[in-house]
Protein backbone atom coordinates (compact mmCIF):
# COMPACT_ATOMS: atom_id res chain seq x y z
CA UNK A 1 -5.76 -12.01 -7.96
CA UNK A 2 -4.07 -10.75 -11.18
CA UNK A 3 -4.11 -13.24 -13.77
CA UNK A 4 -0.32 -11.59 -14.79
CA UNK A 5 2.62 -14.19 -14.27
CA UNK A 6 5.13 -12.70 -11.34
CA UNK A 7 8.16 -14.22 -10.19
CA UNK A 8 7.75 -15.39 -6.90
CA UNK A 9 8.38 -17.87 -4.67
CA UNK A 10 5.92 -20.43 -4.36
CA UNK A 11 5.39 -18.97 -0.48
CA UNK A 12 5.00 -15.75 -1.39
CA UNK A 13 2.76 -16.26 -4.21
CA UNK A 14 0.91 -18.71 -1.98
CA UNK A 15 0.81 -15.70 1.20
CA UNK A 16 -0.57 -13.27 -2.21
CA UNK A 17 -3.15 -16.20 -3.01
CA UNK A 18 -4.33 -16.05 0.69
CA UNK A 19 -4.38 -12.36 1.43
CA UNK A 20 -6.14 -11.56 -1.70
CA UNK A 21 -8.58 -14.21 -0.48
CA UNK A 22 -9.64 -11.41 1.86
CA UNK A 23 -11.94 -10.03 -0.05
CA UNK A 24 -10.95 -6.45 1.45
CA UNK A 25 -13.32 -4.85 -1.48
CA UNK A 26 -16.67 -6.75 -0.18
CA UNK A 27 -16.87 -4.50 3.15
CA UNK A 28 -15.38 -1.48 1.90
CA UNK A 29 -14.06 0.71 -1.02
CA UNK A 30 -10.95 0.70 -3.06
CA UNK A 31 -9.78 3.47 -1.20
CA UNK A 32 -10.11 2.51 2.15
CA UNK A 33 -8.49 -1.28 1.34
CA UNK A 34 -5.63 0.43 0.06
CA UNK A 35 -4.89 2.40 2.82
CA UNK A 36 -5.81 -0.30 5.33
CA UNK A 37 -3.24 -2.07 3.50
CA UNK A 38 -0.50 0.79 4.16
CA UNK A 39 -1.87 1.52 7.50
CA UNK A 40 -0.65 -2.19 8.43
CA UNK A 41 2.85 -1.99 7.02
CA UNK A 42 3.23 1.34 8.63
CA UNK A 43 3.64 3.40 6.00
CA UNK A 44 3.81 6.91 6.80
CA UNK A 45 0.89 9.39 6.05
CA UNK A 46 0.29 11.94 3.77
CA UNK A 47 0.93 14.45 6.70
CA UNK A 48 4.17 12.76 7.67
CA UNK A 49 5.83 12.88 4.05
CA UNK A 50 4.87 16.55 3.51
CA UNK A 51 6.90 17.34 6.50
CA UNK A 52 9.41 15.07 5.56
CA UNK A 53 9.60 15.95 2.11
CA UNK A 54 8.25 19.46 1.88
CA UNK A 55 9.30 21.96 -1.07
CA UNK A 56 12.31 24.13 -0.08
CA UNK A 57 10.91 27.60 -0.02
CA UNK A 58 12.36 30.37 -2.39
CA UNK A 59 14.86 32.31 -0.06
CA UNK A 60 15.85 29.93 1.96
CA UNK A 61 19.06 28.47 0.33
């Protein structure tokens, strides 16, 4: 856990305490705990946001 001081509620920093208590990093790599991490709050894919969010092509305004 960060040693930086965060305002939080004691619950929340106590649910942050627990979670990071996980140890997400001892069966697998920074990469894949973040995205298991955003794969649990449903957060949409790299795929979904381009097509969400994609440039507006030249021409088309």
């Amino acid at each position: 856990m960060s040693r930086y001081s965060i305002p939080v509620k004691e619950n929340t920093r106590d649910r942050l305490r627990a979670f990071s208590n996980r140890n997400l990093l001892d069966r697998q790599s920074y990469d894949e705990a973040v995205n298991e991490l955003l794969d649990q709050v449903e957060f949409a894919t790299a795929e979904e946001l381009n097509a969400e969010y994609r440039p507006v092509e030249r021409g088309r305004i």
